[in-house]
C-alpha atoms as a PDB file:
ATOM      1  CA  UNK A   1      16.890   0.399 -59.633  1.00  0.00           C
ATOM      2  CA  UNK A   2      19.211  -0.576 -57.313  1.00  0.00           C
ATOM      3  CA  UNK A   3      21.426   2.526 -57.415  1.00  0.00           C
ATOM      4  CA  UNK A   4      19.030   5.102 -56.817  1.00  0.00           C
ATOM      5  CA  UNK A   5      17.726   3.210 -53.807  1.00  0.00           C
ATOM      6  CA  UNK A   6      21.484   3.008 -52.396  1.00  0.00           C
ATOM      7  CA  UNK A   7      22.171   6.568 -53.225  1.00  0.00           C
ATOM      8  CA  UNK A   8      18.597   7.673 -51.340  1.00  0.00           C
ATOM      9  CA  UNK A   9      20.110   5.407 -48.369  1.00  0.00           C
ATOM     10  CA  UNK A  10      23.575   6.872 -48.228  1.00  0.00           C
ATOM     11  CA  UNK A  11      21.567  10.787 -48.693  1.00  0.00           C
ATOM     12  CA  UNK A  12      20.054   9.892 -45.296  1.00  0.00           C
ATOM     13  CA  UNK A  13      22.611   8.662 -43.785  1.00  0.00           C
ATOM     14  CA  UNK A  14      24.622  11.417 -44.463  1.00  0.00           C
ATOM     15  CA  UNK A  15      21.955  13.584 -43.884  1.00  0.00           C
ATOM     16  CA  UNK A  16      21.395  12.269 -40.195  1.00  0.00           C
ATOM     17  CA  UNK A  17      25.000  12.346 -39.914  1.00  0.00           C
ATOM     18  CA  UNK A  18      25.653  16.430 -40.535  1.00  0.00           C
ATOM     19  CA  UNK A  19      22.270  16.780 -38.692  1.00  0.00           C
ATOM     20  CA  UNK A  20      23.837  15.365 -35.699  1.00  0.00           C
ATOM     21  CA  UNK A  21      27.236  17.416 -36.091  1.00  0.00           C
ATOM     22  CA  UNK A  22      25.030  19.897 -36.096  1.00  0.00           C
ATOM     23  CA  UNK A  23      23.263  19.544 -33.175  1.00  0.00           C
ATOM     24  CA  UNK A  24      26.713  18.349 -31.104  1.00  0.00           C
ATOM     25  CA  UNK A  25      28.590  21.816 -32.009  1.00  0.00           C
ATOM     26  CA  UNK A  26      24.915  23.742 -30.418  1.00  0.00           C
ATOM     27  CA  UNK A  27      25.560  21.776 -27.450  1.00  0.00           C
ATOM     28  CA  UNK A  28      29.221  22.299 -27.141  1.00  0.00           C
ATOM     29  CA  UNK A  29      28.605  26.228 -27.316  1.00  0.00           C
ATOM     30  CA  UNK A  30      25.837  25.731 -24.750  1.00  0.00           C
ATOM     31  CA  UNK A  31      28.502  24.130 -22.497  1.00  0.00           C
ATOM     32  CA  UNK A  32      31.005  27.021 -22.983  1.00  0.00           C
ATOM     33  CA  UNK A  33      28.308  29.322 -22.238  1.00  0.00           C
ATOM     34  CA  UNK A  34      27.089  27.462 -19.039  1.00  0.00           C
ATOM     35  CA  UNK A  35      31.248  27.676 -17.503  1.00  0.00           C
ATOM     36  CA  UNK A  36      29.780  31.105 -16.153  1.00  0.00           C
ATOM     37  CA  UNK A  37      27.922  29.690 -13.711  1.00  0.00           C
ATOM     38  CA  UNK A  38      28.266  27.957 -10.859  1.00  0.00           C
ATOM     39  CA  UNK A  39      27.165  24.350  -9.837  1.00  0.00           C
ATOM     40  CA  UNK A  40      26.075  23.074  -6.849  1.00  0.00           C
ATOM     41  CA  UNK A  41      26.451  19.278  -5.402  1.00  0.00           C
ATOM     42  CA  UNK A  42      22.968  19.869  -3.658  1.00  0.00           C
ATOM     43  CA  UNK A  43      20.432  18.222  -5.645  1.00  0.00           C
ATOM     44  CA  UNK A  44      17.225  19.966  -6.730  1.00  0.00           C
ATOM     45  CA  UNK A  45      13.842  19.391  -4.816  1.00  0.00           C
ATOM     46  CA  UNK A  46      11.603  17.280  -6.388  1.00  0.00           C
ATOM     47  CA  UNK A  47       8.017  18.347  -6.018  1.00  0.00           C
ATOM     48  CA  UNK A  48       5.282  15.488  -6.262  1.00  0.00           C
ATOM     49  CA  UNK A  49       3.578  15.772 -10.011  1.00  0.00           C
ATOM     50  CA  UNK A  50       0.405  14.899  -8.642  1.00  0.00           C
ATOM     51  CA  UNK A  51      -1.937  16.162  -5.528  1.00  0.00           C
ATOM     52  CA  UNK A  52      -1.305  13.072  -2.688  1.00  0.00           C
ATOM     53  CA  UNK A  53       2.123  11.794  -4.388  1.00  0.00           C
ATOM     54  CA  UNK A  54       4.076  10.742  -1.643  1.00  0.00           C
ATOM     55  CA  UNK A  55       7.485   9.499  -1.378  1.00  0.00           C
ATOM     56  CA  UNK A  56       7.081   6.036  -0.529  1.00  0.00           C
ATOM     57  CA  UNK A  57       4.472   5.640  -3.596  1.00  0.00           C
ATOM     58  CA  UNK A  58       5.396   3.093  -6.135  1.00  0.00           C
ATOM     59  CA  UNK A  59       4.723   3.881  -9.906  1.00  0.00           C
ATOM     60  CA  UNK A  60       4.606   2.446 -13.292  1.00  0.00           C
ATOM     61  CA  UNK A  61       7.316   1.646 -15.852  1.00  0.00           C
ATOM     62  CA  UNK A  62       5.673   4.806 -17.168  1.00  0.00           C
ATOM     63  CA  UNK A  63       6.094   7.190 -14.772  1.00  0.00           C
ATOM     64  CA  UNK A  64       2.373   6.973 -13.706  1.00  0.00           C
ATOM     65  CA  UNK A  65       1.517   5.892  -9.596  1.00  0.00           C
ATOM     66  CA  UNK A  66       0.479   2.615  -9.153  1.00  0.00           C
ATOM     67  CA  UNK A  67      -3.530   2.079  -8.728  1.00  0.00           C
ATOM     68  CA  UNK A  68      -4.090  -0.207  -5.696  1.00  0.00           C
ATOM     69  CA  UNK A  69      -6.867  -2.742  -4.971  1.00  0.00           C
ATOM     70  CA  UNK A  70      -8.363  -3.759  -1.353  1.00  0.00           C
ATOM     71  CA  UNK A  71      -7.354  -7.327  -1.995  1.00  0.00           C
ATOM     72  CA  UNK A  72      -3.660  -6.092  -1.963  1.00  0.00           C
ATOM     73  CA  UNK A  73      -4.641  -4.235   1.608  1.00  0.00           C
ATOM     74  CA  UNK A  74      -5.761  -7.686   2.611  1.00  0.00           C
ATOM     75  CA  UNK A  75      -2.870  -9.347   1.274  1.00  0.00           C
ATOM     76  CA  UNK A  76      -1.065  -6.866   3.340  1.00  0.00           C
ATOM     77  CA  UNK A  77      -3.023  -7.498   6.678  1.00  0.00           C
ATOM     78  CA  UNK A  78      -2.175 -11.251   6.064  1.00  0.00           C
ATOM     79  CA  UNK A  79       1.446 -11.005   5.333  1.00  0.00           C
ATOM     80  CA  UNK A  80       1.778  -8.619   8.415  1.00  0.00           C
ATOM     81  CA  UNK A  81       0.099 -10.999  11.070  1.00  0.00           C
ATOM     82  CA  UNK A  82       2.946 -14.019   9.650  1.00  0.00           C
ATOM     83  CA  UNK A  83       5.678 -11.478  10.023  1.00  0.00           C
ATOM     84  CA  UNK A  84       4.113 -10.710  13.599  1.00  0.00           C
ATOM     85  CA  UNK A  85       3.883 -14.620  14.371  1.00  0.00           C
ATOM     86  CA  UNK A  86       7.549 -14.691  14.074  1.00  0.00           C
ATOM     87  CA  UNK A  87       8.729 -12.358  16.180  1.00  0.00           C
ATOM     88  CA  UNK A  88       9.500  -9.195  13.110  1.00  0.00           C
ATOM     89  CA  UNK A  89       7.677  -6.685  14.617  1.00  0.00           C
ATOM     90  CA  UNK A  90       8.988  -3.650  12.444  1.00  0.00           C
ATOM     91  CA  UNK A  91       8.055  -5.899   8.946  1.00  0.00           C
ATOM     92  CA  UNK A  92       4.719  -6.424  10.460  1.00  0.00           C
ATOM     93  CA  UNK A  93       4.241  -2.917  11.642  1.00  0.00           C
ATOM     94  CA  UNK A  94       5.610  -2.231   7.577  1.00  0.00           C
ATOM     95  CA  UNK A  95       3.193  -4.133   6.353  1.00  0.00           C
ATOM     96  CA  UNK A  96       0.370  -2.921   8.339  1.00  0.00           C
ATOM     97  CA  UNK A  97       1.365   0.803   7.658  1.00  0.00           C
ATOM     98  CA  UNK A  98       1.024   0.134   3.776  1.00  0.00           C
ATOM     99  CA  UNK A  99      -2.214  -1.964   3.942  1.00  0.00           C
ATOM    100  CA  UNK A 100      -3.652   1.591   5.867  1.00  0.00           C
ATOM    101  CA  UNK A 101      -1.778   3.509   3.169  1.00  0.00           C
ATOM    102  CA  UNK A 102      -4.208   1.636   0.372  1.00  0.00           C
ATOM    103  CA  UNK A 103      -7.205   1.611   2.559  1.00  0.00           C
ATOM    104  CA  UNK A 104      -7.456   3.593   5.730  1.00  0.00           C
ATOM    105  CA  UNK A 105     -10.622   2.443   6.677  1.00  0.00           C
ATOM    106  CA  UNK A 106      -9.488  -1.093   7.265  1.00  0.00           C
ATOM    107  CA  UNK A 107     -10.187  -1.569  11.031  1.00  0.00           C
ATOM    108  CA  UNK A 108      -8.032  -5.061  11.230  1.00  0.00           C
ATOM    109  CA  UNK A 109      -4.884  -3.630   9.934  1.00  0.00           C
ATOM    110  CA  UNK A 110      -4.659  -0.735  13.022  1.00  0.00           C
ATOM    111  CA  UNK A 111      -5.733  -3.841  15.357  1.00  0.00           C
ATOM    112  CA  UNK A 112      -3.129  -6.017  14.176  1.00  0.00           C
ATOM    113  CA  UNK A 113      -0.353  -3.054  13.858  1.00  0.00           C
ATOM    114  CA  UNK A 114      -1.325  -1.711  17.391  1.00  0.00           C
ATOM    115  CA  UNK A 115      -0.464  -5.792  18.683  1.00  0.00           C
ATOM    116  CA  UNK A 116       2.588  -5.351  16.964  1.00  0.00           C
ATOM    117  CA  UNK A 117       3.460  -2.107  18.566  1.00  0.00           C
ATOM    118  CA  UNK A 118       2.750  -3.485  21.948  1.00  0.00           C
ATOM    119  CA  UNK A 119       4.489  -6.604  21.584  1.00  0.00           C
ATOM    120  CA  UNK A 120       7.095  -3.889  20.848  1.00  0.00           C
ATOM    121  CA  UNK A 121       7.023  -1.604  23.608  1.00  0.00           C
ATOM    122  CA  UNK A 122       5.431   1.219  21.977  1.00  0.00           C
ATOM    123  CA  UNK A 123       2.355   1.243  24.239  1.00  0.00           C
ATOM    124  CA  UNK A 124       1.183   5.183  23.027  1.00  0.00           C
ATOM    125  CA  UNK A 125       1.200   4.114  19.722  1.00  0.00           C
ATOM    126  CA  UNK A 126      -0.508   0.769  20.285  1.00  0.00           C
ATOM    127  CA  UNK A 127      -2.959   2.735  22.071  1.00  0.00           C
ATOM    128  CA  UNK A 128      -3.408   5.255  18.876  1.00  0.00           C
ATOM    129  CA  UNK A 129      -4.170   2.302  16.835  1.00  0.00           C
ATOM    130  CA  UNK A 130      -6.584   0.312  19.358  1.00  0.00           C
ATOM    131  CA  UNK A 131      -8.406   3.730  19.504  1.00  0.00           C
ATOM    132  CA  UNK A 132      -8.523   4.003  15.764  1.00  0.00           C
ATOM    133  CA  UNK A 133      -9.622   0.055  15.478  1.00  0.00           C
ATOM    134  CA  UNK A 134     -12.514   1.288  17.584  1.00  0.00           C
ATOM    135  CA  UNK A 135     -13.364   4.178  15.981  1.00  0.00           C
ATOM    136  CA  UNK A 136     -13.872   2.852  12.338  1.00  0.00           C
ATOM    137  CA  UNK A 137     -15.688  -0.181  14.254  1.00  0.00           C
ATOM    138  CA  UNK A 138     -17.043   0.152  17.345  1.00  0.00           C
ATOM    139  CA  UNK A 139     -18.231  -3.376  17.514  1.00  0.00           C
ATOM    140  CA  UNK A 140     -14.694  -4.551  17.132  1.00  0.00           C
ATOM    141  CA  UNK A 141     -14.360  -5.899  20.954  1.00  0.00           C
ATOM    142  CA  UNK A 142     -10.698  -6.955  20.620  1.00  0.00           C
ATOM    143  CA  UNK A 143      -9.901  -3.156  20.384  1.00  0.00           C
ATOM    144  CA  UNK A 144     -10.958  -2.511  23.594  1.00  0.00           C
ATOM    145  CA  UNK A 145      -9.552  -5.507  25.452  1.00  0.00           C
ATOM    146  CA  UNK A 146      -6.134  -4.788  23.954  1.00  0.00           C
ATOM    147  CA  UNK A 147      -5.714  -0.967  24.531  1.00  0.00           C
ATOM    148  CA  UNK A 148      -7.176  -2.039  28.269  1.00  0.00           C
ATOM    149  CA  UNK A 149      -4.138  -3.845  28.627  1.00  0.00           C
ATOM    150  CA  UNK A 150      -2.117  -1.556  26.884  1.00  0.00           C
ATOM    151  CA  UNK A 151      -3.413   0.745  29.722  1.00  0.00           C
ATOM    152  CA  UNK A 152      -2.754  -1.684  32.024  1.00  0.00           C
ATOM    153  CA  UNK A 153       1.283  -1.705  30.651  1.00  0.00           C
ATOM    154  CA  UNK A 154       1.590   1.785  30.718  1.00  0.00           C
ATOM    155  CA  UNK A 155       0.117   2.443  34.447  1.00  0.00           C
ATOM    156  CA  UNK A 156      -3.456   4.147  33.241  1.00  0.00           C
ATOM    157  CA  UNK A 157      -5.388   2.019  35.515  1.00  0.00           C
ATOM    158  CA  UNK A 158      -9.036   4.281  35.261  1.00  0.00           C
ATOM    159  CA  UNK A 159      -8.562   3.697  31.349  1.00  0.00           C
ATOM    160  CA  UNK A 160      -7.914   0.240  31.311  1.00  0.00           C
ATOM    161  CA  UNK A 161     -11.062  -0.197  33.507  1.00  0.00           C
ATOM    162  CA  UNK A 162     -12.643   1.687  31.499  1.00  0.00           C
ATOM    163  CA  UNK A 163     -12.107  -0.286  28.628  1.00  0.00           C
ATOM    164  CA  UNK A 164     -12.286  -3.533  30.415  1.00  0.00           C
ATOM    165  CA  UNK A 165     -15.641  -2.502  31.549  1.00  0.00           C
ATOM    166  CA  UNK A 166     -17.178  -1.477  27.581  1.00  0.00           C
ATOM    167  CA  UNK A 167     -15.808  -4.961  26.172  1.00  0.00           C
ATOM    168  CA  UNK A 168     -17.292  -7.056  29.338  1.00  0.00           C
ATOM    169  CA  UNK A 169     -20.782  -5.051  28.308  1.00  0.00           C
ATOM    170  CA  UNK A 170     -20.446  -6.584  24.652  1.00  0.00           C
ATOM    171  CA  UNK A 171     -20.008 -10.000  26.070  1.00  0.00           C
ATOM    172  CA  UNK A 172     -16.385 -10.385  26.410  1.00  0.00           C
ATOM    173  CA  UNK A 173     -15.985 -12.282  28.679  1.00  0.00           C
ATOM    174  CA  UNK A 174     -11.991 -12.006  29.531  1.00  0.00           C
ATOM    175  CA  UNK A 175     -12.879  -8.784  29.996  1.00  0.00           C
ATOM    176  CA  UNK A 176     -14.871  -8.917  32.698  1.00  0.00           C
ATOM    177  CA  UNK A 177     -12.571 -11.056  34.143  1.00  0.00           C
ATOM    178  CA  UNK A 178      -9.734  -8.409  33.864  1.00  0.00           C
ATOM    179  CA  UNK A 179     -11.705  -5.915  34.996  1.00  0.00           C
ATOM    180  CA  UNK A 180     -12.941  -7.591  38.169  1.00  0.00           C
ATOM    181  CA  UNK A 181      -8.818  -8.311  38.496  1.00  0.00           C
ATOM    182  CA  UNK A 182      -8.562  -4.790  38.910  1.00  0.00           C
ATOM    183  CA  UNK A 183     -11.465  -3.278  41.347  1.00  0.00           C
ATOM    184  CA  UNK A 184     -11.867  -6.242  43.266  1.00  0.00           C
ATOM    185  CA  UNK A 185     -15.570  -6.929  42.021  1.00  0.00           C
ATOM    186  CA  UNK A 186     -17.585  -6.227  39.199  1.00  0.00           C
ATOM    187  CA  UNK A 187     -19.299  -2.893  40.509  1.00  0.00           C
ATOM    188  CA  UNK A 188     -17.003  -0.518  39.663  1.00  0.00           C
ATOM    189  CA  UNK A 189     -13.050   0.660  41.343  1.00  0.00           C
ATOM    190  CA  UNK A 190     -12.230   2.313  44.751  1.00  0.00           C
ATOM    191  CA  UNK A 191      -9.035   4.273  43.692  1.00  0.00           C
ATOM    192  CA  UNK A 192      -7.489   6.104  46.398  1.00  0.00           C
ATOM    193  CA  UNK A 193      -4.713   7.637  43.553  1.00  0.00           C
ATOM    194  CA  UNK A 194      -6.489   6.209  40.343  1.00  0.00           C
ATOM    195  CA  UNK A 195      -3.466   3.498  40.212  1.00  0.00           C
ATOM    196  CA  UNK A 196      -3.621   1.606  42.846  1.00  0.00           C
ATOM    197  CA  UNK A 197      -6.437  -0.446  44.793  1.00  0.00           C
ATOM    198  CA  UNK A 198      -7.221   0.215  48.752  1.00  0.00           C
END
């Protein structure tokens, strides 16, 4: 019994064996074929698999993209505002960007990425994000308070009043104290060149 079953062993093992001689001499010849051609260092595109692939997205040990949840946007949001409370603006602004990424109708992660971008420098894009806050909530009274001063920062005086003037209205009250800061009472501005008071 015991011979058969080596012999039926040793059959498939040689077997395999010429099967992958086989298979090695086909791709030698291929190779000799392919010397006609010319290579190239450049390498090829790749084109996303899927509609919306994009290159930052993170996928699978199989190959497949990575389903996110809203907690992990929150997560996100959280992480961010540490990373802002110590001074890392670009991890903050990071994090922010891929808590949007996962849910782009979370109003508290363009607040808290337009602070960051102001406590950068980048006043146009903390404005783009205030503006955004606002516009996916326009209840959220921080949003207009901060792009006010953002205004403020970048010389649009009219704006910030503006803006000043909509957050006093919702009971802000730092607001109206900003805004009274600026036109010299609560009525309203007397601009002579929309920057600077008479």
């Amino acid at each position: 019994m015991r011979r058969p079953l080596f012999a039926f062993i040793v059959c498939c093992f040689l077997a395999g064996f010429v099967s992958s001689c086989v298979s090695m001499h086909e791709l030698l010849n291929d190779q000799e074929e392919d010397k006609g051609f010319e290579r190239t260092d450049d390498p090829p595109s790749v084109q996303p698999l899927f509609p919306g692939d994009e290159p930052g997205m993170e996928y699978d040990e199989f190959g497949r993209p990575v389903a996110r949840t809203p907690d992990e946007s929150l997560g996100l949001v959280v992480s961010g505002k540490q990373q802002l409370a110590m001074g890392d603006h670009t991890a903050a602004i990071d994090a922010f960007t891929k808590a949007i990424a996962i849910d782009p109708g979370l109003a508290d992660a363009y607040y808290y990425r337009g602070l960051a971008y102001d406590s950068g420098g980048d006043y146009e894009r903390a404005a783009e994000d205030f503006s955004m806050t606002a516009d996916i909530n326009p209840d959220y009274v921080k949003a207009y308070f901060s792009r006010a001063e953002v205004y403020v920062k970048s010389g649009e005086v009219n704006k910030a009043i503006d803006d000043f003037g909509k957050a006093c209205s919702m009971g802000y009250t730092a607001a109206c104290s900003e805004r009274e800061k600026l036109t010299g009472s609560l009525e309203g501005p007397v601009f002579d060149d929309g920057k600077t008071l008479q």
